[in-house]
Protein backbone atom coordinates (compact mmCIF):
# COMPACT_ATOMS: atom_id res chain seq x y z
CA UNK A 1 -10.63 3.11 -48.13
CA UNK A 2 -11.18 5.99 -45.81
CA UNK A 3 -10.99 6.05 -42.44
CA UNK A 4 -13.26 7.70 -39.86
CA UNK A 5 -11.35 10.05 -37.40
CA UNK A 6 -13.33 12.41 -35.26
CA UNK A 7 -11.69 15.52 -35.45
CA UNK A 8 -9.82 16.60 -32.20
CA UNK A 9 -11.24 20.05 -30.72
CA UNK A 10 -8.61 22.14 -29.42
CA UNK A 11 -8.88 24.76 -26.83
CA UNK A 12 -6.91 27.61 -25.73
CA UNK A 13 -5.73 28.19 -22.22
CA UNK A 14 -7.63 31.28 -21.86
CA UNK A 15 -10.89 29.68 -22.75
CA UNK A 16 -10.45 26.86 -20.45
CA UNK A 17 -9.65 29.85 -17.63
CA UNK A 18 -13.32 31.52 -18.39
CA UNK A 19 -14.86 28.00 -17.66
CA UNK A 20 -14.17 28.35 -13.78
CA UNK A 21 -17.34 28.55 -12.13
CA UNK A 22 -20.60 26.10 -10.99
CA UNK A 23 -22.62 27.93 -13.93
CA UNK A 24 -19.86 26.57 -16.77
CA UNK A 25 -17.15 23.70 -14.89
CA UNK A 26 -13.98 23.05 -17.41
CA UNK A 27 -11.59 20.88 -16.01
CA UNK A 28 -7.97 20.06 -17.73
CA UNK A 29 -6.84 16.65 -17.01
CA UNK A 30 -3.50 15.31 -18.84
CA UNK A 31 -4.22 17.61 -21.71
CA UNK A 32 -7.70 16.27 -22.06
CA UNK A 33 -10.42 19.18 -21.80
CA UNK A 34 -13.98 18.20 -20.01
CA UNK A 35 -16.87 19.99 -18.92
CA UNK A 36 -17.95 18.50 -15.60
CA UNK A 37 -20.77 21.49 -15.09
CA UNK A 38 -22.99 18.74 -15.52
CA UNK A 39 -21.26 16.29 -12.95
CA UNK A 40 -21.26 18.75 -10.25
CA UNK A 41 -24.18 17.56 -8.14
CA UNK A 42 -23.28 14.12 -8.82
CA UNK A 43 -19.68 14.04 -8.29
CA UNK A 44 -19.44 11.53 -4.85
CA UNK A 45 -16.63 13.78 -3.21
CA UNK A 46 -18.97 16.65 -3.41
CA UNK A 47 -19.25 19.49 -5.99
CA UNK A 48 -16.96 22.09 -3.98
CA UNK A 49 -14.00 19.57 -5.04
CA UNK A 50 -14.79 19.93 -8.99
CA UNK A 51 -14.83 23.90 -8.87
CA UNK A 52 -11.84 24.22 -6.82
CA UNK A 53 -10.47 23.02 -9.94
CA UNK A 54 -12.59 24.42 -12.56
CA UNK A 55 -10.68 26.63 -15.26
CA UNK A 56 -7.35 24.86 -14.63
CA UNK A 57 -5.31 21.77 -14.36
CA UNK A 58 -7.04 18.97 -12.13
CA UNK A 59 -4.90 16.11 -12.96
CA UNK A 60 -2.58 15.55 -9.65
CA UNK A 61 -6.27 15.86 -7.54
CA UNK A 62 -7.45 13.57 -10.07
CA UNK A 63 -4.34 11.09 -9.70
CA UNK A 64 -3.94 11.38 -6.42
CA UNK A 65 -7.52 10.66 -5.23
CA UNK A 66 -7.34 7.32 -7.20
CA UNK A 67 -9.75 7.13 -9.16
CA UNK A 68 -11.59 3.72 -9.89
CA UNK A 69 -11.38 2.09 -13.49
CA UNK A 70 -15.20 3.28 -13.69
CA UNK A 71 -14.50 6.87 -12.41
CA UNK A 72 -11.99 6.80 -15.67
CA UNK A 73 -13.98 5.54 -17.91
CA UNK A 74 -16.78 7.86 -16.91
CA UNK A 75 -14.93 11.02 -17.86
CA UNK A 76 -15.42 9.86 -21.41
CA UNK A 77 -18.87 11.25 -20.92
CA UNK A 78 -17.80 14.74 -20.31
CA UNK A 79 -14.65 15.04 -22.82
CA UNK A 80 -14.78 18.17 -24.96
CA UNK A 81 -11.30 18.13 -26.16
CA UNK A 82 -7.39 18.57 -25.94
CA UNK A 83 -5.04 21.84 -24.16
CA UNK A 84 -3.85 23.39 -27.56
CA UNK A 85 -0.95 22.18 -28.19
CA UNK A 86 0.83 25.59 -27.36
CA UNK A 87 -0.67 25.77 -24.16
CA UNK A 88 0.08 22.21 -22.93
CA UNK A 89 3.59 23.68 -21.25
CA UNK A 90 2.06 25.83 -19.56
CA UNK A 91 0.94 23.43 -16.80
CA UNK A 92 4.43 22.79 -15.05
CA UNK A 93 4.21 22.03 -11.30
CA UNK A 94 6.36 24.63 -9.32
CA UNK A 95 9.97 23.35 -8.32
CA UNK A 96 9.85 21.97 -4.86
CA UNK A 97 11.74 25.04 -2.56
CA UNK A 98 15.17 24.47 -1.62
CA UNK A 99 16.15 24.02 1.98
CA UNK A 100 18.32 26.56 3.62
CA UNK A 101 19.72 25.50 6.82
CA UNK A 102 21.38 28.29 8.74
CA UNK A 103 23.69 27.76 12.00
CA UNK A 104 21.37 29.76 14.23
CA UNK A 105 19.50 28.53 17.73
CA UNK A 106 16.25 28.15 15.85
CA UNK A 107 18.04 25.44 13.22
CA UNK A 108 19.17 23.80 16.24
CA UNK A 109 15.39 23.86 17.99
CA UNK A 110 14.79 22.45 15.00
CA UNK A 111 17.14 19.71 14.94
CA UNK A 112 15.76 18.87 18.37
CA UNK A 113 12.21 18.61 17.41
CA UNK A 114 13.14 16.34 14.39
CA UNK A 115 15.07 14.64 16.83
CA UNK A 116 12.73 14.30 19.84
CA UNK A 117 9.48 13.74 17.55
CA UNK A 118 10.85 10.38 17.34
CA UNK A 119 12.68 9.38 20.18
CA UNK A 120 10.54 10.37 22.74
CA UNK A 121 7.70 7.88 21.77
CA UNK A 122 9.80 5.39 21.31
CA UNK A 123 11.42 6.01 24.74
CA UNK A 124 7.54 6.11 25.79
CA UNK A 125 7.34 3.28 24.46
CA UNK A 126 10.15 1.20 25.59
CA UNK A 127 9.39 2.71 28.94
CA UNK A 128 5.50 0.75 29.18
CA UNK A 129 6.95 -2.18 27.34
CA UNK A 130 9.40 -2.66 30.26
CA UNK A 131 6.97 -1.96 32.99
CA UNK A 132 4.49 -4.47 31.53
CA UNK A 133 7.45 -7.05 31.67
CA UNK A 134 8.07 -6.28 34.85
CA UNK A 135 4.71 -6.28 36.44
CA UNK A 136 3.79 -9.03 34.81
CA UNK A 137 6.22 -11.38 35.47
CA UNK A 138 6.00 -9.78 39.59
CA UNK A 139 2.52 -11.90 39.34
């Protein structure tokens, strides 16, 4: 008995890079491959957000706006194919940058800011909380 697998089309990195304007829309999404050009007017967040990421990897804007179960199901529609193998490394986020803190009068400005961005609302705070008290028990 034979069975009946669509074969997968691969595509290069380069090729997905020419794909990177409102004329032709390729967007790579966990190694899946779609052209949205179609989607572009209809996409409800507006068309600039789809070409921002046209020719390249979309897929932290696509998790991070979370999508509906629909919204996922709908980019069946617009599948092409799969990153080439080869090419699927090539999509590494960037390492976060390390923190250097130096002993200087700026690092301790901003040790004061971290510091005072929270304690002077909450000293706000406190501050109405008790006059409130106080006023209201005056009456």
């Amino acid at each position: 008995m034979a069975e009946n697998k669509e074969e997968v089309r691969y595509y290069r990195l380069e090729e997905l890079k020419q794909h990177s304007s409102g004329k032709s829309a390729w967007i790579h999404i966990h190694d899946k491959i779609y052209d949205v050009t179609k989607f572009l007017e209809e996409h409800p967040g507006g068309e600039e957000v789809l070409k921002e990421q046209a020719g390249g990897d979309a897929s932290e804007a696509f998790d991070d706006v979370g999508h509906s179960t629909d919204a996922r199901e709908m980019t069946k529609k617009y599948l092409i194919g799969e990153l080439h193998p080869d090419d699927r490394g090539a999509f590494v986020k960037p390492p976060e940058p390390n923190v250097v803190v130096v002993e200087s009068e700026y690092s301790l400005f901003l040790f004061c800011s971290w510091w005072s961005s929270w304690l002077i609302p909450a000293a706000a705070g406190l501050t109405v909380a008790l006059l409130y008290r106080y006023f209201a028990m005056d009456h």
